[in-house]
PDB file of N, CA and C in Angstrom:
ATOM      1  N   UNK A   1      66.732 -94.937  58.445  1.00  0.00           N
ATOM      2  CA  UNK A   1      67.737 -94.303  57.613  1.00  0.00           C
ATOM      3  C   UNK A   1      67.404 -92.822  57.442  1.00  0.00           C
ATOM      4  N   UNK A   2      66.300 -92.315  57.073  1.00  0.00           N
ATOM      5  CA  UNK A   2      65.641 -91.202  56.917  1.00  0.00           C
ATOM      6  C   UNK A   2      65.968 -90.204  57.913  1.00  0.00           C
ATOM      7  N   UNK A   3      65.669 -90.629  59.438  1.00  0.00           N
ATOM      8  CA  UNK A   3      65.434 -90.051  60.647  1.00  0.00           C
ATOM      9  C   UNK A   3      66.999 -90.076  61.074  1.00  0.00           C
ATOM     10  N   UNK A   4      68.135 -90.751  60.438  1.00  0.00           N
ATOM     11  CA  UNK A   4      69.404 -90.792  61.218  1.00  0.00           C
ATOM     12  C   UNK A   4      70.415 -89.501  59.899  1.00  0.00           C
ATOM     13  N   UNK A   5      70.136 -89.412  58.569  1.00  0.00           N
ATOM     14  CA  UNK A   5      70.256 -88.728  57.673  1.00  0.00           C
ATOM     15  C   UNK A   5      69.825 -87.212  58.098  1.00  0.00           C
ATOM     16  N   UNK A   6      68.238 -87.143  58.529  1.00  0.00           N
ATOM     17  CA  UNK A   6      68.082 -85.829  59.074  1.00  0.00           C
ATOM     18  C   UNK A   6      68.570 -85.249  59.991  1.00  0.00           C
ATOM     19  N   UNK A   7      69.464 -86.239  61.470  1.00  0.00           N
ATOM     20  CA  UNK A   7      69.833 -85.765  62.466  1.00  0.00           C
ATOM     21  C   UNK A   7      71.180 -85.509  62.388  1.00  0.00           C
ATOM     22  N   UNK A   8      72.046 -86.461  61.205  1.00  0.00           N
ATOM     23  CA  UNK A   8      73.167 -85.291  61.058  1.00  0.00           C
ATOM     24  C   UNK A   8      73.065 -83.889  60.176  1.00  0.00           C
ATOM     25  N   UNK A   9      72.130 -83.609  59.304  1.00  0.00           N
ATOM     26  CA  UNK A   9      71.994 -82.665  58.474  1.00  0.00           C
ATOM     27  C   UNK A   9      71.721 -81.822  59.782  1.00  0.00           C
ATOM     28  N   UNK A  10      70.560 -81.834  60.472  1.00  0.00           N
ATOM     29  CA  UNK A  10      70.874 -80.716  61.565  1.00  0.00           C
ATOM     30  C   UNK A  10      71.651 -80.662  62.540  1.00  0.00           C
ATOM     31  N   UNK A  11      72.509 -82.017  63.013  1.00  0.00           N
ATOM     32  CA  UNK A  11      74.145 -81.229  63.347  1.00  0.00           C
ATOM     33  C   UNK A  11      74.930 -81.063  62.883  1.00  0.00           C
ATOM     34  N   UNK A  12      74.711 -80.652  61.734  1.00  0.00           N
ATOM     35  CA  UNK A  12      75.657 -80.696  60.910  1.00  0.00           C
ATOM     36  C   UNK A  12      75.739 -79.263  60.368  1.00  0.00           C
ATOM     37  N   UNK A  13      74.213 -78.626  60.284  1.00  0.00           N
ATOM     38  CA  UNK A  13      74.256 -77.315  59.639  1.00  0.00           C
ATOM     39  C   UNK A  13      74.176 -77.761  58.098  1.00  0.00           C
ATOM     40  N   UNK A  14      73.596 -78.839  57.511  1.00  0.00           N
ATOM     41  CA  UNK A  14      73.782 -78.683  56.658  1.00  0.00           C
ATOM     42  C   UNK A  14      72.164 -78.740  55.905  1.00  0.00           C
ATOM     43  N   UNK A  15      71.987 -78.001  54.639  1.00  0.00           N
ATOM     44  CA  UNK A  15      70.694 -77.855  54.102  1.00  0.00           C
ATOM     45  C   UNK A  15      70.047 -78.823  53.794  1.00  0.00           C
ATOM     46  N   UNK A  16      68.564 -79.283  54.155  1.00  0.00           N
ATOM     47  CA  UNK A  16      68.222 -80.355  53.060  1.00  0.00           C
ATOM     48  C   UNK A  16      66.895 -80.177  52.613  1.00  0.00           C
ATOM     49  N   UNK A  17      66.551 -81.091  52.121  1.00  0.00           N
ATOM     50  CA  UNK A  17      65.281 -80.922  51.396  1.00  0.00           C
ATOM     51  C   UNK A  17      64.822 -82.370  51.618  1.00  0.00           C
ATOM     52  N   UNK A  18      63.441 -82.974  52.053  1.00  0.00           N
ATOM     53  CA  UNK A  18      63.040 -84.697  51.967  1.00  0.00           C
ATOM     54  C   UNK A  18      62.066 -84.453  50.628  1.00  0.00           C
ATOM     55  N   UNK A  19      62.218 -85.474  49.739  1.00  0.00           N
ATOM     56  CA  UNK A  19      60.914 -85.718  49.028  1.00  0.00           C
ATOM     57  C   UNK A  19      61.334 -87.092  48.512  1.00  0.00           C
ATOM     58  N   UNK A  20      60.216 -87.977  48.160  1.00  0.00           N
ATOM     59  CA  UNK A  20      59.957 -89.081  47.611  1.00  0.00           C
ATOM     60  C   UNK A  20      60.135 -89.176  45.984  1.00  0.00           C
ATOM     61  N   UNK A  21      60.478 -90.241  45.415  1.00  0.00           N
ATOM     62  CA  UNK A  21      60.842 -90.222  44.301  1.00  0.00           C
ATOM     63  C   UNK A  21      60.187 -91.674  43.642  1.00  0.00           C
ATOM     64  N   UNK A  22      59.015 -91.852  43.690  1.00  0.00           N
ATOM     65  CA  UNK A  22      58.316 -93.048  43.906  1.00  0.00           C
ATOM     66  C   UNK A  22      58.063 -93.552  42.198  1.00  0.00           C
ATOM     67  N   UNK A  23      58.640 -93.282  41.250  1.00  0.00           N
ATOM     68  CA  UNK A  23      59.110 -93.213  39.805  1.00  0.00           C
ATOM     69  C   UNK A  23      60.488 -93.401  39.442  1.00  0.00           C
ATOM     70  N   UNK A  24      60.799 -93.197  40.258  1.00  0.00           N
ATOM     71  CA  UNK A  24      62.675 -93.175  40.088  1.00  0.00           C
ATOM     72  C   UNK A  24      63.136 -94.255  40.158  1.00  0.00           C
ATOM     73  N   UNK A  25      64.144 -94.907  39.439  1.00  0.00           N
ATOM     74  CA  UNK A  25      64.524 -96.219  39.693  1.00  0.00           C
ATOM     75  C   UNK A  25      65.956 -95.926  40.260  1.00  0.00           C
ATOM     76  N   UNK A  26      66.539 -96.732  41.109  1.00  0.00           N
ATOM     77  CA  UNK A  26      68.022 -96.816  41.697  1.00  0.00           C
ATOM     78  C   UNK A  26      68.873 -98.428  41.419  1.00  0.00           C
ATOM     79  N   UNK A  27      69.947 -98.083  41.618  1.00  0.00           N
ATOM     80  CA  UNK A  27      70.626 -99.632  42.263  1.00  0.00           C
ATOM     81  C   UNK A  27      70.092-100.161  43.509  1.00  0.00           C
ATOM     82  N   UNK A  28      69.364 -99.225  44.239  1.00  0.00           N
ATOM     83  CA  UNK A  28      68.868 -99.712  45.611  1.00  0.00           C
ATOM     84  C   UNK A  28      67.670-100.382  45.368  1.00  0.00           C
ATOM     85  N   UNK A  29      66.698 -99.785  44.161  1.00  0.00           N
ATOM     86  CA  UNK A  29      65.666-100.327  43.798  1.00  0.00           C
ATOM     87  C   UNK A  29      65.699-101.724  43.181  1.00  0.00           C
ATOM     88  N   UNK A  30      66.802-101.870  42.470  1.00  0.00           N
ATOM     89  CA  UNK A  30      67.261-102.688  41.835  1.00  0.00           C
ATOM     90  C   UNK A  30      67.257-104.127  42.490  1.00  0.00           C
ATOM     91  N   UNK A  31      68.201-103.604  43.683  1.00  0.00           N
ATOM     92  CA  UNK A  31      68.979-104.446  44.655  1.00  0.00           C
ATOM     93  C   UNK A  31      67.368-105.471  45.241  1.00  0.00           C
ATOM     94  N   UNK A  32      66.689-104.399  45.789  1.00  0.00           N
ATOM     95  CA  UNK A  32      65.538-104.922  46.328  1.00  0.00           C
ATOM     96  C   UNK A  32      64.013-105.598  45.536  1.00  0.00           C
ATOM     97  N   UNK A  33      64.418-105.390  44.259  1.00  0.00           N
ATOM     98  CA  UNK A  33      63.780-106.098  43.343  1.00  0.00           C
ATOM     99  C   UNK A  33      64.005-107.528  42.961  1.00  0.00           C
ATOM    100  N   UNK A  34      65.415-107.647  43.235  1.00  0.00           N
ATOM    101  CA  UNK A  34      66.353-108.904  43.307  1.00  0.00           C
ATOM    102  C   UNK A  34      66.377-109.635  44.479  1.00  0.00           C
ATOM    103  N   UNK A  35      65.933-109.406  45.527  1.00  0.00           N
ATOM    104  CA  UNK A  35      65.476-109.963  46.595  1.00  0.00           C
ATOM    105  C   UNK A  35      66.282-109.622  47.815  1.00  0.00           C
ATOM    106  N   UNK A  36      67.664-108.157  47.628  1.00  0.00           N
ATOM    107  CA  UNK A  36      67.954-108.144  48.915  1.00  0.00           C
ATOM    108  C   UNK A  36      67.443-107.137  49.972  1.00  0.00           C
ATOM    109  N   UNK A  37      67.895-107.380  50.836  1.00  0.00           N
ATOM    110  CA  UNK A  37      67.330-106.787  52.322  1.00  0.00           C
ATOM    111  C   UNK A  37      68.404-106.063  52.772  1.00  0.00           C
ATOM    112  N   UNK A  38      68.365-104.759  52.180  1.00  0.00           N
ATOM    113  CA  UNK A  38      69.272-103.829  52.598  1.00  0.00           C
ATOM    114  C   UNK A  38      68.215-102.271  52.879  1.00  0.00           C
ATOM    115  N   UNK A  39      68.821-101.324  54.321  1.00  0.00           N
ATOM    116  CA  UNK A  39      68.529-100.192  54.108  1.00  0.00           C
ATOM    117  C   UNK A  39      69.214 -99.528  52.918  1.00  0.00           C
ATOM    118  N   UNK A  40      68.312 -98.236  52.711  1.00  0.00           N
ATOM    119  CA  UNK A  40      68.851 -97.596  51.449  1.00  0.00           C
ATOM    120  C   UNK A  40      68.400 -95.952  51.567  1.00  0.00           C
ATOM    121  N   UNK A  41      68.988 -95.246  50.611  1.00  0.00           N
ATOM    122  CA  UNK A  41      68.241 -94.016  50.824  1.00  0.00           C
ATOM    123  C   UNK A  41      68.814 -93.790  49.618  1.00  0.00           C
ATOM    124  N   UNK A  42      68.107 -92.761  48.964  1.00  0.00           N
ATOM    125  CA  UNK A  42      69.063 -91.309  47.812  1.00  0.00           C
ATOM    126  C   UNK A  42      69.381 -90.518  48.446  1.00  0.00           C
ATOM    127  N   UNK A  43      70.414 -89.858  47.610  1.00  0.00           N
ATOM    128  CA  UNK A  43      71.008 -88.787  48.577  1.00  0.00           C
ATOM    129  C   UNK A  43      71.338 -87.939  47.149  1.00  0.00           C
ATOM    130  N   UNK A  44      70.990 -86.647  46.968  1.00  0.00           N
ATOM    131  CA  UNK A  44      71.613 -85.938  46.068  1.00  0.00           C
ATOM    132  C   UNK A  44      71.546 -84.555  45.858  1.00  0.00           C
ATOM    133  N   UNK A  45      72.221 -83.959  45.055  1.00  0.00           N
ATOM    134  CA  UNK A  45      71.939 -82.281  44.784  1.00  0.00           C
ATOM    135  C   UNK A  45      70.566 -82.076  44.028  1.00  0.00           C
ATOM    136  N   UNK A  46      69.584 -81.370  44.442  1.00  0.00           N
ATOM    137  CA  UNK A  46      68.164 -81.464  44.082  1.00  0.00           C
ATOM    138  C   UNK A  46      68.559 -80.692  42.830  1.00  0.00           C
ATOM    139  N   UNK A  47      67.773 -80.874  41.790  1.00  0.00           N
ATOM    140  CA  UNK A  47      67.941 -80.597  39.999  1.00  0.00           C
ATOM    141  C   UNK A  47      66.517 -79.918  39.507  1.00  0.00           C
ATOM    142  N   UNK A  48      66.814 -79.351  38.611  1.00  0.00           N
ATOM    143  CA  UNK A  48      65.367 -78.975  38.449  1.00  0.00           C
ATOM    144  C   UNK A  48      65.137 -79.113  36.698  1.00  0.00           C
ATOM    145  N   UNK A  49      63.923 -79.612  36.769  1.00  0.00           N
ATOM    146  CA  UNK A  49      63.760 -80.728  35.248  1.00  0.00           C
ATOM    147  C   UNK A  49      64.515 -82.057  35.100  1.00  0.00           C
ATOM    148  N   UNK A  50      64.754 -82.846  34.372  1.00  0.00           N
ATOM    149  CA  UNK A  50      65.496 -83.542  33.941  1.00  0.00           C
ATOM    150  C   UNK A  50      65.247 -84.278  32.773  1.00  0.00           C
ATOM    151  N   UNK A  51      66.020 -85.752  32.489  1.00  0.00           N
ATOM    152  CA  UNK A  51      66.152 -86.040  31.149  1.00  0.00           C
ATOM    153  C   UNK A  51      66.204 -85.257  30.170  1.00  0.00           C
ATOM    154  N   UNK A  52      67.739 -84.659  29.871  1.00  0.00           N
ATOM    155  CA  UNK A  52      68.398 -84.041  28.986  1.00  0.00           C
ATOM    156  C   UNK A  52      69.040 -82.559  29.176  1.00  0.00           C
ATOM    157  N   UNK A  53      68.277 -82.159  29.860  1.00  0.00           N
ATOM    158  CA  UNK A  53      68.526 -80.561  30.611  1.00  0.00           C
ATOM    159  C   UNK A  53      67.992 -80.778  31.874  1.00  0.00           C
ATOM    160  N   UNK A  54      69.538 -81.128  32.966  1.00  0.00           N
ATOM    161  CA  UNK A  54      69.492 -80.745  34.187  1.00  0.00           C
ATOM    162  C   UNK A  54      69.960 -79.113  34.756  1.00  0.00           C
ATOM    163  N   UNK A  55      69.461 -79.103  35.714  1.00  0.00           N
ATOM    164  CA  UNK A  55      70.209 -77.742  36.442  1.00  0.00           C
ATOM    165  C   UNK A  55      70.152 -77.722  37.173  1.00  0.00           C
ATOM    166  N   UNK A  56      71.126 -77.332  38.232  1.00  0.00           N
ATOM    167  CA  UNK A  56      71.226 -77.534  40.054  1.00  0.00           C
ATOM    168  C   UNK A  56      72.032 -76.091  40.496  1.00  0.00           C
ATOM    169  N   UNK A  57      72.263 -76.101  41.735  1.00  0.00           N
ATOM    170  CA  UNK A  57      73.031 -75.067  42.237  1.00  0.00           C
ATOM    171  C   UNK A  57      73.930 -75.172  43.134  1.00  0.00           C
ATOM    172  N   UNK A  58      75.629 -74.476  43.180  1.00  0.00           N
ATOM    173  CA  UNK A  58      76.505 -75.143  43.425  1.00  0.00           C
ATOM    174  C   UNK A  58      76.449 -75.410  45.178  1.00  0.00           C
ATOM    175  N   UNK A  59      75.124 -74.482  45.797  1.00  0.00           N
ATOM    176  CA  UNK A  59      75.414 -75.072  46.751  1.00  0.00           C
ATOM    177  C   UNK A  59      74.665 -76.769  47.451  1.00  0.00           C
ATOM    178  N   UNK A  60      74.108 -76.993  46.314  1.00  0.00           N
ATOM    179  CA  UNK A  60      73.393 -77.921  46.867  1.00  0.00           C
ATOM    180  C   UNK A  60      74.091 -79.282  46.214  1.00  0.00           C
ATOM    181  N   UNK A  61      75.086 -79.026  44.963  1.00  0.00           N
ATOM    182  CA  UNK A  61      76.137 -80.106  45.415  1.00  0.00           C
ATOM    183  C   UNK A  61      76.898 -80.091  46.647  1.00  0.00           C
ATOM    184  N   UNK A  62      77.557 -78.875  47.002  1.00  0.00           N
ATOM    185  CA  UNK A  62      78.114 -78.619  48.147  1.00  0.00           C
ATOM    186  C   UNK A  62      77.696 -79.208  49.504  1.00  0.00           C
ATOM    187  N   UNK A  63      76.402 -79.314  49.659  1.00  0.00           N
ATOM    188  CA  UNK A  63      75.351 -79.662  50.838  1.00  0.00           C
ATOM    189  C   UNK A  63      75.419 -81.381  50.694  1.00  0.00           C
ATOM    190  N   UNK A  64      75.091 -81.872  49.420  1.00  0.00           N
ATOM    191  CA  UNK A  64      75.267 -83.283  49.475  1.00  0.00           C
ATOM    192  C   UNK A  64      76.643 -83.621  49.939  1.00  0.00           C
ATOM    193  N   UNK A  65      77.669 -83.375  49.371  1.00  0.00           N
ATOM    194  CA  UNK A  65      79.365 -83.547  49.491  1.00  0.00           C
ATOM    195  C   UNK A  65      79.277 -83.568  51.843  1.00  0.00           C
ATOM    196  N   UNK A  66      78.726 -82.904  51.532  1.00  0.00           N
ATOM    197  CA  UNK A  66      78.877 -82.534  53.067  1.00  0.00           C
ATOM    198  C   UNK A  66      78.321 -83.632  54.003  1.00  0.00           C
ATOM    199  N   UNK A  67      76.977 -84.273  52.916  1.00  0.00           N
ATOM    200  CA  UNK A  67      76.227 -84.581  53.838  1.00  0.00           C
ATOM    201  C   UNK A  67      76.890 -86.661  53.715  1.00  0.00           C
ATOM    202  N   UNK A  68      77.304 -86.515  52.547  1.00  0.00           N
ATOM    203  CA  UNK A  68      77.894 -87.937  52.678  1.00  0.00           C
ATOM    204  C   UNK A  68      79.273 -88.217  53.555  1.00  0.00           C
ATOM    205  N   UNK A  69      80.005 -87.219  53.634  1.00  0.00           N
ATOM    206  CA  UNK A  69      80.688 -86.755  54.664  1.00  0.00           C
ATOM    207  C   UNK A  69      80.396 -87.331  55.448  1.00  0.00           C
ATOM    208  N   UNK A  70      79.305 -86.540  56.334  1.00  0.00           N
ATOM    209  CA  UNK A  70      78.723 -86.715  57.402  1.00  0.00           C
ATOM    210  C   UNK A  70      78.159 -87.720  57.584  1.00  0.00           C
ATOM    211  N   UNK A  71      77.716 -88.946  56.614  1.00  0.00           N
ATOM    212  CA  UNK A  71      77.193 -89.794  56.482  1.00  0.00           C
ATOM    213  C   UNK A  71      78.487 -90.758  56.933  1.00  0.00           C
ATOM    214  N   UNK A  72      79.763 -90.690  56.656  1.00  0.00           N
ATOM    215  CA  UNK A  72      80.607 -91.942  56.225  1.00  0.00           C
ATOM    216  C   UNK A  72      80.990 -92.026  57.607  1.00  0.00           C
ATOM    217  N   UNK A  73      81.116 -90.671  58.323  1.00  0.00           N
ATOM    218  CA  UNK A  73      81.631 -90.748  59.822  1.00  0.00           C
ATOM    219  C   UNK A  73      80.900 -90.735  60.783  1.00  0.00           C
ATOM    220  N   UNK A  74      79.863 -91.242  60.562  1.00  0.00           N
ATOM    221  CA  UNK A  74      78.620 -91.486  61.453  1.00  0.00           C
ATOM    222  C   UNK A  74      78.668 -92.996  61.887  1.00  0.00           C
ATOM    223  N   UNK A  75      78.083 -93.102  62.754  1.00  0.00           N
ATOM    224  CA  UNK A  75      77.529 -94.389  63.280  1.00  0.00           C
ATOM    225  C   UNK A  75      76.376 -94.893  63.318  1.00  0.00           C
ATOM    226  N   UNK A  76      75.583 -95.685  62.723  1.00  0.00           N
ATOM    227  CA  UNK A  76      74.135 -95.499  62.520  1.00  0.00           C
ATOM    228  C   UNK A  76      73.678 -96.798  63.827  1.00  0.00           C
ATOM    229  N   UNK A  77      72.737 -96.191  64.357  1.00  0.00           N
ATOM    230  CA  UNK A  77      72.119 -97.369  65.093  1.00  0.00           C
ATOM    231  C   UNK A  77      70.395 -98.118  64.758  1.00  0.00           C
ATOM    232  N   UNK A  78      70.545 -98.836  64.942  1.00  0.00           N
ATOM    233  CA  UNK A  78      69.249 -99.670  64.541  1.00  0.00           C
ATOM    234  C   UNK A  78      68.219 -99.459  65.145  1.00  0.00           C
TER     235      UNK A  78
END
């Protein structure tokens, strides 16, 4: 998932950033706590601080918007 995410961001032209979030809880985390077997990833506008005062910058909503985009019209192979 990681490696197919990065290869449209660079045909895509679009910015990204990888980091781990190994504290963070998701629905994906969730999902797989519950016993299913699904790929997963986050995907989002990187923030700086959080819980209670976020702040981001408009282009890096812009960059996500783009990149799920790019995500929906993709074809992923296994």
């Amino acid at each position: 998932m990681r490696q197919h995410l990065v290869a449209l961001a660079k045909e895509n032209n679009i910015p990204y950033k990888l980091d781990i979030c190994p504290y963070y809880g998701s629905d994906a985390s969730a999902a797989m706590r519950a016993g299913a077997d699904v790929k997963h990833a986050l995907l989002g506008a990187g923030i700086e601080s959080s819980h209670s005062y976020e702040r981001t910058h408009m282009d890096s909503v812009q960059a996500t918007e783009s990149m799920v985009d790019a995500y929906l019209k993709s074809k992923m192979v296994d």
